[in-house]
C-alpha atoms as a PDB file:
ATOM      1  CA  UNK A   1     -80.559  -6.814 -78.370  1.00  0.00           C
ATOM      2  CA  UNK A   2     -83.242  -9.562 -78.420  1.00  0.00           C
ATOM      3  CA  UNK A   3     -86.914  -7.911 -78.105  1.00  0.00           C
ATOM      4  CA  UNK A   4     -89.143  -9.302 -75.172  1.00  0.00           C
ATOM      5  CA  UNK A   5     -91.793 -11.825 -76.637  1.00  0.00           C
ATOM      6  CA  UNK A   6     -94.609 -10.621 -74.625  1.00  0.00           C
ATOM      7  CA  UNK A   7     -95.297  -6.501 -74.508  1.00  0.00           C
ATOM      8  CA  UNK A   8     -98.822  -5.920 -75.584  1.00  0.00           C
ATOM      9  CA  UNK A   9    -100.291  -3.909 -78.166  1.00  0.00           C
ATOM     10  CA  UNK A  10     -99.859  -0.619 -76.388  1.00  0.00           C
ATOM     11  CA  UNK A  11    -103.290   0.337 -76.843  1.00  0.00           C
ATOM     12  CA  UNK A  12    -105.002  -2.629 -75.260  1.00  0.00           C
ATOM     13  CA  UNK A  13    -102.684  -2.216 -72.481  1.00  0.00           C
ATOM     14  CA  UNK A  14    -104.056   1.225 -72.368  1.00  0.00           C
ATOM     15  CA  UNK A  15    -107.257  -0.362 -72.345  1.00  0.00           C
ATOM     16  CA  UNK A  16    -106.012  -2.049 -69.215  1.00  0.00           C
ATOM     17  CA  UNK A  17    -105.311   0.663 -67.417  1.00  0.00           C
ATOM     18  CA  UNK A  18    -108.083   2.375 -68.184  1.00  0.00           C
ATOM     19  CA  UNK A  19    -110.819  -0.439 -66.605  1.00  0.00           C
ATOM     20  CA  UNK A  20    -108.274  -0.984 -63.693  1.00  0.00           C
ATOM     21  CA  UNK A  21    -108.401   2.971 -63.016  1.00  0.00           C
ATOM     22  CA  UNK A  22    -112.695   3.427 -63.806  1.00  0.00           C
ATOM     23  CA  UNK A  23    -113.285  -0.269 -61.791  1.00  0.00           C
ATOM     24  CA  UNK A  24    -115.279  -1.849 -64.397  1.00  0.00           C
ATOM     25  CA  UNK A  25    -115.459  -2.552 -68.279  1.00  0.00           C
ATOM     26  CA  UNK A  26    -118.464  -0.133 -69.097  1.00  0.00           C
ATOM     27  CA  UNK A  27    -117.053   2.986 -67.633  1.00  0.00           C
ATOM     28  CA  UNK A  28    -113.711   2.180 -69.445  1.00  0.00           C
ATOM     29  CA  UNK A  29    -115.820   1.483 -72.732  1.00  0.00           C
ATOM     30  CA  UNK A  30    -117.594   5.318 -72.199  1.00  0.00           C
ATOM     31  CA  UNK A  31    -113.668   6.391 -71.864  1.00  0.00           C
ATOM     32  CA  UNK A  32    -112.296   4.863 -74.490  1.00  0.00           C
ATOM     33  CA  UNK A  33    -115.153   5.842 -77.106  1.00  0.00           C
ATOM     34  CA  UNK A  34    -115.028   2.111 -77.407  1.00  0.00           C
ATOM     35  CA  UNK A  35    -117.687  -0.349 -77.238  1.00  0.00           C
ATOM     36  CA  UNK A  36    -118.028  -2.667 -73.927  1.00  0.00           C
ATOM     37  CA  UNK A  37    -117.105  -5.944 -75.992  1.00  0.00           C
ATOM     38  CA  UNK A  38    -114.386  -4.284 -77.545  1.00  0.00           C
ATOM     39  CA  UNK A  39    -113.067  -3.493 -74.047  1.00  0.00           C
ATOM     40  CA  UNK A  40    -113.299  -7.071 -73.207  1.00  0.00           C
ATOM     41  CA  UNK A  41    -112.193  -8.286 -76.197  1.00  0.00           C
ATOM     42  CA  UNK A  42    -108.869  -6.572 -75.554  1.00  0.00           C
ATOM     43  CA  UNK A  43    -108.542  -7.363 -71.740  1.00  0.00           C
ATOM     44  CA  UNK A  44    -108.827 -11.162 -72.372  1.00  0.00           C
ATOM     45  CA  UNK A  45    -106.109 -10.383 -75.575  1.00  0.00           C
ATOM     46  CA  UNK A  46    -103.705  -9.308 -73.144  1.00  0.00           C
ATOM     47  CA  UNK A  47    -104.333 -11.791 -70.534  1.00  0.00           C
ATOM     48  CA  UNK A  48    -103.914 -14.530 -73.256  1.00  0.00           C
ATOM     49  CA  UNK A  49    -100.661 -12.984 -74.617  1.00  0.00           C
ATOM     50  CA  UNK A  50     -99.100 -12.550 -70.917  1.00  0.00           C
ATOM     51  CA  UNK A  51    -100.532 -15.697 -69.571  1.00  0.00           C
ATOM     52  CA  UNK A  52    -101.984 -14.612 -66.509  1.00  0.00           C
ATOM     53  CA  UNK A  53    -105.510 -13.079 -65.354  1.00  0.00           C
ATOM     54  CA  UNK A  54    -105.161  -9.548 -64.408  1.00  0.00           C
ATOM     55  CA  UNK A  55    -109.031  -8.902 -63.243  1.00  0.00           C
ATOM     56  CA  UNK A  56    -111.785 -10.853 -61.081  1.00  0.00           C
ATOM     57  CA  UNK A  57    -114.946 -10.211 -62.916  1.00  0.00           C
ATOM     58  CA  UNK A  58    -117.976  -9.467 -60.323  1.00  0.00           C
ATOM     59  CA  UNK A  59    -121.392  -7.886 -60.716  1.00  0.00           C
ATOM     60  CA  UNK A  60    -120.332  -5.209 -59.107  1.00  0.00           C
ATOM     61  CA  UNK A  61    -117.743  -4.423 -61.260  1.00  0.00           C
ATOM     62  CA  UNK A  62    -113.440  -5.503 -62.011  1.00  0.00           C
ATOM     63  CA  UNK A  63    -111.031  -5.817 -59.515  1.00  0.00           C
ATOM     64  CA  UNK A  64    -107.257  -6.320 -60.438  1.00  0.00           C
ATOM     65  CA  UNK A  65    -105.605  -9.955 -59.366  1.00  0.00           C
ATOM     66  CA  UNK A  66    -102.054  -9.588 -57.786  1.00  0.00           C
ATOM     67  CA  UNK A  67    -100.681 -10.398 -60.663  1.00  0.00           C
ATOM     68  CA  UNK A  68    -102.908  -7.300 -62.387  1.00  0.00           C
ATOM     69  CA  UNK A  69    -101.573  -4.795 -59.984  1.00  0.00           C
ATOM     70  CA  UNK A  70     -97.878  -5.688 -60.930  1.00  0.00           C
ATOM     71  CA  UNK A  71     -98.978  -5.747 -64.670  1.00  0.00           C
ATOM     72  CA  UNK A  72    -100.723  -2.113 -64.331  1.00  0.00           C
ATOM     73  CA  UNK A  73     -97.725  -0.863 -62.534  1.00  0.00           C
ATOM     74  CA  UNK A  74     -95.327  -2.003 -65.153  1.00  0.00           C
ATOM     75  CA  UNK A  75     -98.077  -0.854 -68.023  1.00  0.00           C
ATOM     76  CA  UNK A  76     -98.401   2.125 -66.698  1.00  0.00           C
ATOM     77  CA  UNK A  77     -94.889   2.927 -67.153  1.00  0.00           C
ATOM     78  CA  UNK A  78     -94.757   1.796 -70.147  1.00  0.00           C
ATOM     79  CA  UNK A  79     -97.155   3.982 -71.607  1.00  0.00           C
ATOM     80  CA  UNK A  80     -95.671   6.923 -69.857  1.00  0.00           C
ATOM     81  CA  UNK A  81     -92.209   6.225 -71.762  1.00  0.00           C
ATOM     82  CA  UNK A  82     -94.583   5.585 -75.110  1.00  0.00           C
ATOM     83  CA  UNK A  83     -95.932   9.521 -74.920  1.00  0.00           C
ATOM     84  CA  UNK A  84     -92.625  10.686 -73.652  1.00  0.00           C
ATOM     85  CA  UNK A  85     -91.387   8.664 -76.968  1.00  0.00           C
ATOM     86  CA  UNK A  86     -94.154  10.066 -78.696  1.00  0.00           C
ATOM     87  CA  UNK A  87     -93.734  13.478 -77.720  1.00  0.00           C
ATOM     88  CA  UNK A  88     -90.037  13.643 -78.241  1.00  0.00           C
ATOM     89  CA  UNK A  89     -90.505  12.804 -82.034  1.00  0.00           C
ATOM     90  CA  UNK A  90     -93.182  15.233 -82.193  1.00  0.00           C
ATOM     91  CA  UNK A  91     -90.814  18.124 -81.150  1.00  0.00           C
ATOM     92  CA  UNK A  92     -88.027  16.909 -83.515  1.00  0.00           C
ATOM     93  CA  UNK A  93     -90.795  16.907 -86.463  1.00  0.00           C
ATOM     94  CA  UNK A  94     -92.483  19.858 -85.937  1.00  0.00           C
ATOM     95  CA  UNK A  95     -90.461  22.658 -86.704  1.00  0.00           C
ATOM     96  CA  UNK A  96     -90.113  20.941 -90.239  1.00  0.00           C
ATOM     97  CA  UNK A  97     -93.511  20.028 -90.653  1.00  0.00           C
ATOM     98  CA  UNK A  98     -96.446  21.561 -88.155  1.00  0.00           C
ATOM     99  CA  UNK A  99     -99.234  22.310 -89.621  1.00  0.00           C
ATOM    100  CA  UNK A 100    -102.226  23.835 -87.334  1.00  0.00           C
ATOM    101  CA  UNK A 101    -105.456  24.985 -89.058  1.00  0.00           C
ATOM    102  CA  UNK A 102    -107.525  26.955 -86.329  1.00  0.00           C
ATOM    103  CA  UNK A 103    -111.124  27.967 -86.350  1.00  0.00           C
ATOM    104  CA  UNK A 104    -112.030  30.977 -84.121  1.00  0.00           C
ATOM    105  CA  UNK A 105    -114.561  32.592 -82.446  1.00  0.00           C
ATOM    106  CA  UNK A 106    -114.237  36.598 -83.866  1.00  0.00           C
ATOM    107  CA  UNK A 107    -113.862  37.794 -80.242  1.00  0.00           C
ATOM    108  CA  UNK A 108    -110.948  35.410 -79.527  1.00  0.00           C
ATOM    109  CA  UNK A 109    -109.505  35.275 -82.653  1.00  0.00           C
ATOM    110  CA  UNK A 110    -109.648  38.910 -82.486  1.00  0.00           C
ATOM    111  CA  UNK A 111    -108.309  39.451 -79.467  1.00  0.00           C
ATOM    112  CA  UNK A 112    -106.836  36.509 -78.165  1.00  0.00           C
ATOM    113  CA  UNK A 113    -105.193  33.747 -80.524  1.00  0.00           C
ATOM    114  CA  UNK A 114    -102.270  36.403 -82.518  1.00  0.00           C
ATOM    115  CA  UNK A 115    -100.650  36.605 -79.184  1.00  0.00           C
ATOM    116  CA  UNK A 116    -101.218  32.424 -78.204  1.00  0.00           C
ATOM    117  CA  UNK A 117    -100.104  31.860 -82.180  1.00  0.00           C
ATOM    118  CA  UNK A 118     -96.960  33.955 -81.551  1.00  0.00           C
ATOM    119  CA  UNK A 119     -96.146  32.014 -78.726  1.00  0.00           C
ATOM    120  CA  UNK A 120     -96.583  28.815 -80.726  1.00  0.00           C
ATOM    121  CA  UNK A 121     -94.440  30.038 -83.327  1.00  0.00           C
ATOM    122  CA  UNK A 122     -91.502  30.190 -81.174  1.00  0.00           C
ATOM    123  CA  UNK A 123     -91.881  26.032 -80.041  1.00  0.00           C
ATOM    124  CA  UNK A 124     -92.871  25.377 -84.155  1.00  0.00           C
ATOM    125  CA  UNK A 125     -90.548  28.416 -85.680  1.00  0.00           C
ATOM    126  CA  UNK A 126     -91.115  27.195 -89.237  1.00  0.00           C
ATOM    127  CA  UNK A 127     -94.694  25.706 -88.637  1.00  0.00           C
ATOM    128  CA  UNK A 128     -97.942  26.910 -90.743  1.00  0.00           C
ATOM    129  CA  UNK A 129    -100.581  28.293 -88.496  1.00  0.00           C
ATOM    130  CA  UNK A 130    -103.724  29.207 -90.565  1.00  0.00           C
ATOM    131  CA  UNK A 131    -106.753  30.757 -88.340  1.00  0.00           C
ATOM    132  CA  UNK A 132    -109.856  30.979 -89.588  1.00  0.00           C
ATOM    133  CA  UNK A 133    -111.988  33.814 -87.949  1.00  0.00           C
ATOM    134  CA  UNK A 134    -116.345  33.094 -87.575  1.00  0.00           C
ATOM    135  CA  UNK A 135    -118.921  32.534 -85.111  1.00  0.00           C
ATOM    136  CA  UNK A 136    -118.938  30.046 -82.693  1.00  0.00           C
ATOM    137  CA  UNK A 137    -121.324  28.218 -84.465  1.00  0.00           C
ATOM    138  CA  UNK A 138    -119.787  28.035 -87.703  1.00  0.00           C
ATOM    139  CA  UNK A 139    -116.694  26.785 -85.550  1.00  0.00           C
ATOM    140  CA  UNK A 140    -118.609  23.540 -84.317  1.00  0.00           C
ATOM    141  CA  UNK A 141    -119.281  22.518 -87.944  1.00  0.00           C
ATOM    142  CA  UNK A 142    -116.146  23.132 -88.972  1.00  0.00           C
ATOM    143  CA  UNK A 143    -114.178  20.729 -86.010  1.00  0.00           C
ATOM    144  CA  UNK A 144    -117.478  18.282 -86.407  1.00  0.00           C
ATOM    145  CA  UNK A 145    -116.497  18.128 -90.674  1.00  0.00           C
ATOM    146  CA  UNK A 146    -112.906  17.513 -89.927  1.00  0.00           C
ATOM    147  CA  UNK A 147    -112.154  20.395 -91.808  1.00  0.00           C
ATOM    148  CA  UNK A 148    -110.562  21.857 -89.213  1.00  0.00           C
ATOM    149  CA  UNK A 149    -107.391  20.858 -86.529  1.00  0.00           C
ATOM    150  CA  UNK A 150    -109.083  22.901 -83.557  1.00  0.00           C
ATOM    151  CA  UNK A 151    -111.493  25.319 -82.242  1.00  0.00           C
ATOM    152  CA  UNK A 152    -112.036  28.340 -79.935  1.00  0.00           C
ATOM    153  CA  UNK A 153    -115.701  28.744 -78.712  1.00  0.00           C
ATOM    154  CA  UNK A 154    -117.280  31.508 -76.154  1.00  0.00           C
ATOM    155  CA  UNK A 155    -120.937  30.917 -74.971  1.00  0.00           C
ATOM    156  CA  UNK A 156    -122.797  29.033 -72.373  1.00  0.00           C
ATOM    157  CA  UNK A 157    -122.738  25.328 -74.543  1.00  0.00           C
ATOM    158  CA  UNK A 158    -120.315  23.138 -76.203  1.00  0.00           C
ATOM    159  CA  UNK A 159    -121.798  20.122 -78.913  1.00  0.00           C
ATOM    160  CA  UNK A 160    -121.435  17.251 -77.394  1.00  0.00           C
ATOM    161  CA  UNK A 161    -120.343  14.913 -79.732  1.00  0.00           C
ATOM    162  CA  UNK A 162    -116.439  17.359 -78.910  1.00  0.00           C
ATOM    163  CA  UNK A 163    -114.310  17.343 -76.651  1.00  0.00           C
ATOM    164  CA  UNK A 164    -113.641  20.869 -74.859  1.00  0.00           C
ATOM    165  CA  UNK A 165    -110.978  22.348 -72.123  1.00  0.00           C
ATOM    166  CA  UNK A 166    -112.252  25.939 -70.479  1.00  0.00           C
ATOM    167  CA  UNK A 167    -108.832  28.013 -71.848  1.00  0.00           C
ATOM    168  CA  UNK A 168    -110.341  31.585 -69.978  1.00  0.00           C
ATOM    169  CA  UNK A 169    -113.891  33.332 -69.225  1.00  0.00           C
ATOM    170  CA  UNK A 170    -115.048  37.449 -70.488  1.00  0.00           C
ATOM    171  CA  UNK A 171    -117.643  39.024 -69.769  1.00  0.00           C
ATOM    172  CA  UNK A 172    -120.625  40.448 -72.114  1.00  0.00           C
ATOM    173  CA  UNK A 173    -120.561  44.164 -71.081  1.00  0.00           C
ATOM    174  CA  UNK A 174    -123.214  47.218 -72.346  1.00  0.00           C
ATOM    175  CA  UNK A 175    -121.297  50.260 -73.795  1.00  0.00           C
ATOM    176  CA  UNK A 176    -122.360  53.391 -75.473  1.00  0.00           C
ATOM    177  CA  UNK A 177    -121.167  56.736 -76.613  1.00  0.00           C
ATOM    178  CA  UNK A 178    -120.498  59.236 -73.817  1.00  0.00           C
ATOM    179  CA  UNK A 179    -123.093  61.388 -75.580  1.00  0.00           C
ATOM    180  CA  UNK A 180    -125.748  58.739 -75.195  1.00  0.00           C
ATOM    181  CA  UNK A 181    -128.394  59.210 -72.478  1.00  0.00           C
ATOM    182  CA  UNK A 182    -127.413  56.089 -70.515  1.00  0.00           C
ATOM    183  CA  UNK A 183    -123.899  57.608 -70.246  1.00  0.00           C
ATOM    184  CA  UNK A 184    -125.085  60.332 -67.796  1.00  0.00           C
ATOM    185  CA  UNK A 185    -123.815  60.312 -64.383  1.00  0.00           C
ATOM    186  CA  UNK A 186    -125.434  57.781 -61.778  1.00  0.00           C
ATOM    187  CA  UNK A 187    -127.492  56.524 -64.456  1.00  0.00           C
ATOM    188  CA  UNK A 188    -127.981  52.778 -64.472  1.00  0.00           C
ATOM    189  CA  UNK A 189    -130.408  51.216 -66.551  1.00  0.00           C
ATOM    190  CA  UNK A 190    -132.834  47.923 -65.424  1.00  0.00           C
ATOM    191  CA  UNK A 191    -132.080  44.604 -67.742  1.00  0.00           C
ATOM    192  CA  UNK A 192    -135.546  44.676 -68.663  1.00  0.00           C
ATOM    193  CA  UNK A 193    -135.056  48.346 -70.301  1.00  0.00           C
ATOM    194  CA  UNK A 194    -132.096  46.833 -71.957  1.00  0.00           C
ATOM    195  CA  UNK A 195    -134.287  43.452 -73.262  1.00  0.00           C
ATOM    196  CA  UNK A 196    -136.968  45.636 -75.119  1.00  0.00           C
ATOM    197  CA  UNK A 197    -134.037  48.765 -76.844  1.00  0.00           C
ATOM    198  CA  UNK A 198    -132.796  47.706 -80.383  1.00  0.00           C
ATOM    199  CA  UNK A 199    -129.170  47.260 -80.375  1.00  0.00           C
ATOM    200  CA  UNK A 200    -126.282  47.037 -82.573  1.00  0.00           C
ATOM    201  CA  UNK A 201    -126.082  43.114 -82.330  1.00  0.00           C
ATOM    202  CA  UNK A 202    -123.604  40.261 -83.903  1.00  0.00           C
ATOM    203  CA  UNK A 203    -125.158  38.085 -86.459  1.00  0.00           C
ATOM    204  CA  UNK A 204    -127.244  34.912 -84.702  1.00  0.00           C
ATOM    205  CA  UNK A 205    -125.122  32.271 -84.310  1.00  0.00           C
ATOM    206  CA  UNK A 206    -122.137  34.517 -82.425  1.00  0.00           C
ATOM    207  CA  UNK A 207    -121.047  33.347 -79.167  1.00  0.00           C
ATOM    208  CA  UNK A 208    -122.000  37.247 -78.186  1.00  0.00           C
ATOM    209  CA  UNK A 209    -125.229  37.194 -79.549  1.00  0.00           C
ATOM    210  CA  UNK A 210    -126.080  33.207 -77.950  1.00  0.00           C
ATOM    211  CA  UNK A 211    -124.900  34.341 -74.250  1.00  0.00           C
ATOM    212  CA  UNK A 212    -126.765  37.779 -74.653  1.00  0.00           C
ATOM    213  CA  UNK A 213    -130.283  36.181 -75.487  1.00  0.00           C
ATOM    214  CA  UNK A 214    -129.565  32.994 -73.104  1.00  0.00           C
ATOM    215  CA  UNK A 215    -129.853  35.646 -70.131  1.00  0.00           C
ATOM    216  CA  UNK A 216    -132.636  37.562 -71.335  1.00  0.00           C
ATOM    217  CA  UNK A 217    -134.980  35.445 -73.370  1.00  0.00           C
ATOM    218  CA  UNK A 218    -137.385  37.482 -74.837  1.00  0.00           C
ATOM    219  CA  UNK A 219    -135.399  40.957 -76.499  1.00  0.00           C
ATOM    220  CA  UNK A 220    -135.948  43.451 -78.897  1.00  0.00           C
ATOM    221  CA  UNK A 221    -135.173  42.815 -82.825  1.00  0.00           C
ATOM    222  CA  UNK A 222    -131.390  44.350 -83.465  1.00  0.00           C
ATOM    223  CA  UNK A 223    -131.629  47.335 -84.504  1.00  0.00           C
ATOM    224  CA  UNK A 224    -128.178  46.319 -87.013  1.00  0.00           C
ATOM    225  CA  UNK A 225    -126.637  42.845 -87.408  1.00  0.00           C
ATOM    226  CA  UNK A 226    -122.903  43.106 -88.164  1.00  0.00           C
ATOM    227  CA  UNK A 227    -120.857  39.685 -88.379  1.00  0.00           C
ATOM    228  CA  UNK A 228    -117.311  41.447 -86.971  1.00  0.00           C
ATOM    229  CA  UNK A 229    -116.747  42.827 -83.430  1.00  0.00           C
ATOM    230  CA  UNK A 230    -115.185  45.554 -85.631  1.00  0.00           C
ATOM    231  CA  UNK A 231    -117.898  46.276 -87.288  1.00  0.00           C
ATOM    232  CA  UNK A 232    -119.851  46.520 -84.229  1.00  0.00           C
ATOM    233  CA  UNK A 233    -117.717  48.933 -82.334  1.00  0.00           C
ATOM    234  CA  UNK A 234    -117.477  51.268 -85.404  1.00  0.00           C
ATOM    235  CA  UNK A 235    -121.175  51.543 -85.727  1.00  0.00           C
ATOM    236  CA  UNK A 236    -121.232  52.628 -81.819  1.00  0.00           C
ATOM    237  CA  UNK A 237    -118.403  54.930 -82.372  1.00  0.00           C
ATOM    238  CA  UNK A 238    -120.820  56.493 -85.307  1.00  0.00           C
ATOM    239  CA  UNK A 239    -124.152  56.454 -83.542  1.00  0.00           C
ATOM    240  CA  UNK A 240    -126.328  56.706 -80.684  1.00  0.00           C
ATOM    241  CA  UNK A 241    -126.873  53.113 -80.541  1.00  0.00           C
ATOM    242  CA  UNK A 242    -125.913  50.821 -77.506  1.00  0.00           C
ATOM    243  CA  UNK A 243    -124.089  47.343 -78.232  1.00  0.00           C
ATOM    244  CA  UNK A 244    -123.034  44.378 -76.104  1.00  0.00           C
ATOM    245  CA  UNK A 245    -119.673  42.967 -76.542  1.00  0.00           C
ATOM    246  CA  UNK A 246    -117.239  41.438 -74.790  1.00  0.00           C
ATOM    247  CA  UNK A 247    -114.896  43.013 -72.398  1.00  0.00           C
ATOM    248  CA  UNK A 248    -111.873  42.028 -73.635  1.00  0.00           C
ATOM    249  CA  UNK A 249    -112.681  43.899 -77.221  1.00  0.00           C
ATOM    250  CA  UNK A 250    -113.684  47.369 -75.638  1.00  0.00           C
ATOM    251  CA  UNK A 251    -110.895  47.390 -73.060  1.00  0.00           C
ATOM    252  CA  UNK A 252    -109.047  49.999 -75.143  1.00  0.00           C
ATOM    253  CA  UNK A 253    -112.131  52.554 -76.175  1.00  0.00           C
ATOM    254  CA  UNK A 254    -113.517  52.062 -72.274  1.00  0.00           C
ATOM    255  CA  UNK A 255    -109.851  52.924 -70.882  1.00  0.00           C
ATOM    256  CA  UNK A 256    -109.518  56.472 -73.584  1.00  0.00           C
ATOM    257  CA  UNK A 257    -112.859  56.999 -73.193  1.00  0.00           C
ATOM    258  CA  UNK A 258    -114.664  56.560 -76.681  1.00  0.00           C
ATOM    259  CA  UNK A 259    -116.950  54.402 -75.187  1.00  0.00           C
ATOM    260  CA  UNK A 260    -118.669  54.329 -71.773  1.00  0.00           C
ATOM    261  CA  UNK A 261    -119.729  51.085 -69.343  1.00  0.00           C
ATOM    262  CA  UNK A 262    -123.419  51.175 -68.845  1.00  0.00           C
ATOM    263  CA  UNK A 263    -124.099  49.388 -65.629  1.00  0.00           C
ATOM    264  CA  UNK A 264    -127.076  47.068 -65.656  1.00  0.00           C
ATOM    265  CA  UNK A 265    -128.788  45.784 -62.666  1.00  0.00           C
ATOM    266  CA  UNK A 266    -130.204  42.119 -62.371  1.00  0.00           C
ATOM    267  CA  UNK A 267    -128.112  40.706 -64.923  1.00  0.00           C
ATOM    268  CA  UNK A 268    -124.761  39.704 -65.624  1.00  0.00           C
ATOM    269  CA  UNK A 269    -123.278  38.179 -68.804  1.00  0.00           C
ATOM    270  CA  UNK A 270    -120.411  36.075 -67.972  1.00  0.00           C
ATOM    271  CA  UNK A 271    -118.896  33.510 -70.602  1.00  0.00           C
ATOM    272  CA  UNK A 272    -116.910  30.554 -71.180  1.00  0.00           C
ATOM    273  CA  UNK A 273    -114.201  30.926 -73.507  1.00  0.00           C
ATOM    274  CA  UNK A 274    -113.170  27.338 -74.347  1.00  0.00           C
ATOM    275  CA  UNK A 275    -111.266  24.639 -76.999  1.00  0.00           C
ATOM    276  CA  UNK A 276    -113.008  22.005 -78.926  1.00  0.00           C
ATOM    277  CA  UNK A 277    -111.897  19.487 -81.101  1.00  0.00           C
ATOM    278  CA  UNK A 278    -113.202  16.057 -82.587  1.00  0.00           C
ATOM    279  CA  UNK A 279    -113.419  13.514 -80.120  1.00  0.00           C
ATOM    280  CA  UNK A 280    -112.389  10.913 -82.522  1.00  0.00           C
ATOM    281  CA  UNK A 281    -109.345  12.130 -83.362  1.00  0.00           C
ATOM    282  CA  UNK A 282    -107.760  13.236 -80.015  1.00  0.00           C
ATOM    283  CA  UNK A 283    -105.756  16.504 -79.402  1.00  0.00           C
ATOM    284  CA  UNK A 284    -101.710  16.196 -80.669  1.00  0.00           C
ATOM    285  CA  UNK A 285     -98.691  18.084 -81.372  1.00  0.00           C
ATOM    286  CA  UNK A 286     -99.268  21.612 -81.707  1.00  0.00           C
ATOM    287  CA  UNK A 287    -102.495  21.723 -81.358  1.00  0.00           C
ATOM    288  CA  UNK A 288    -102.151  20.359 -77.970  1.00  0.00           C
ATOM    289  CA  UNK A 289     -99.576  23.129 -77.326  1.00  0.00           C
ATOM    290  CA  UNK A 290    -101.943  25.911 -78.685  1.00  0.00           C
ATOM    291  CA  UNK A 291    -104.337  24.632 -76.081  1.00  0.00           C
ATOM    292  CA  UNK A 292    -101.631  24.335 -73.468  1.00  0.00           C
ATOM    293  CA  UNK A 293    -100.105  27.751 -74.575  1.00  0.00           C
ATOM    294  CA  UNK A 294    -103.773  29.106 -74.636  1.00  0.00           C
ATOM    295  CA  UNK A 295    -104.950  27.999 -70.935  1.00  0.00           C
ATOM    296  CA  UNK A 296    -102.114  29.334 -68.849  1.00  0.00           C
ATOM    297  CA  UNK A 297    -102.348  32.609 -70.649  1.00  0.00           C
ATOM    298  CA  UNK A 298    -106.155  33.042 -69.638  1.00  0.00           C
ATOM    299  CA  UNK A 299    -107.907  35.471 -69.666  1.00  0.00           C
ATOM    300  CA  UNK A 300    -109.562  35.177 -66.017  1.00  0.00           C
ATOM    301  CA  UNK A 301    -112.059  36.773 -64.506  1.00  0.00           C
END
């Protein structure tokens, strides 16, 4: 078999595709994480190397040639077969050698990533899945420092130098002892009475304890810091203290009754329960299928 002469780099064709599909050079330079003269730079490599121009350059923008539009429909198959290609030695790899080191949020690595890492487990059976359990904001630094493969984050902001997918949403619920006043029948406290009572709180930095304050401002000190949801739940269980947590951790006290729901009116607490990971270095092989396995499982509201 006698290779064709002229296919591309398949990453400046990529770069094709990319300013044909975002209709001008800048917005596929903000895409690509690239600068705009290193988009050029590889437009005019692959015009040179095919020996044809594939855009008309305008103030306004890029608009393919006729020859460009048969070029991007052939490149964009290309590319397609490249991933598929990609993808296929992936899957014959991984079971001997995925390796997925996973930083957590406590509520979702709590209560959420056993059951998505089980599931992964079964695509990578012999694959090494390490998860690493801490607040949200410990998280960021970690997939920032590269020390990490992925993230899970909950809370109403994402850094923005990572990329993030929304895998689910909870909801920051008050709950108490049934012996506490607020538990009594018909009672339902204001969220100002709520702002100004101590309460067992997660450490700052805790996706729980950044989506509480971001709806109330102003609050109370905590009356205990504890840096586990755990932790938190055990010192409501042994007091007459009120926490917020999320809803997924106190589904199974709420539902035998060791704890109570205390409704709150004018406020709710909803969250974003998403996936980060470093920009620069992209999302691939199992990680990508965590993230995958980890969206279509929810949770929804």
């Amino acid at each position: 078999m006698v290779l064709p002469a002229r296919v591309p780099d398949l990453s400046a064709l990529d770069v094709v595709v990319s300013v044909a599909r975002s209709g001008s050079m800048s917005a596929a330079a903000r895409e690509q994480n690239l600068s705009q003269q290193a988009i050029s730079s590889r437009v005019h490599a692959v015009e040179r190397e095919l020996g044809v121009m594939l855009f008309r350059r305008s103030p306004s923008g890029t608009e393919l040639t006729t020859e460009g539009v048969a070029v991007l429909e052939w490149a964009a198959g290309l590319l397609d077969a490249a991933e598929k290609f990609s993808a296929g030695i992936e899957s014959l790899l991984g079971s001997k050698r995925a390796s997925l080191t996973v930083a957590a949020s406590m509520t979702i690595a709590e209560y959420l990533v056993p059951s998505w890492a089980l599931s992964l487990r079964r695509l990578y059976p012999e694959a090494r899945i390490n998860v690493r359990p801490m607040n949200s904001a410990d998280v960021t630094r970690e997939v920032l420092g590269g020390n990490v493969d992925l993230g899970f984050v909950e809370g109403p902001d994402v850094e923005s130098r990572l990329d993030n997918l929304t895998v689910g949403h909870d909801e920051l619920v008050v709950v108490t002892r049934p012996e506490h006043p607020w538990a009594r029948a018909e009672r339902v406290i204001t969220a100002e009475e709520l702002a100004r009572t101590p309460l067992v709180q997660r450490e700052p930095g805790s996706g729980t304890r950044v989506t509480f304050e971001a709806a109330f401002g102003e609050v109370a000190d905590p009356l205990l810091e504890l840096t586990s949801v755990a932790a938190v739940k055990a010192a409501v269980l042994s007091s007459d203290a009120p926490a917020v947590l999320s809803s997924l951790s106190v589904t199974p006290e709420l539902t035998d009754g060791r704890l109570v729901r205390i409704s709150v009116t004018g406020v709710r607490m909803p969250r974003t329960l998403r996936a980060v990971w470093n920009r620069s270095g992209g999302l691939r092989g199992p990680a990508r299928d965590l993230v995958e396995l980890a969206t279509q499982a929810g949770p929804r509201r």
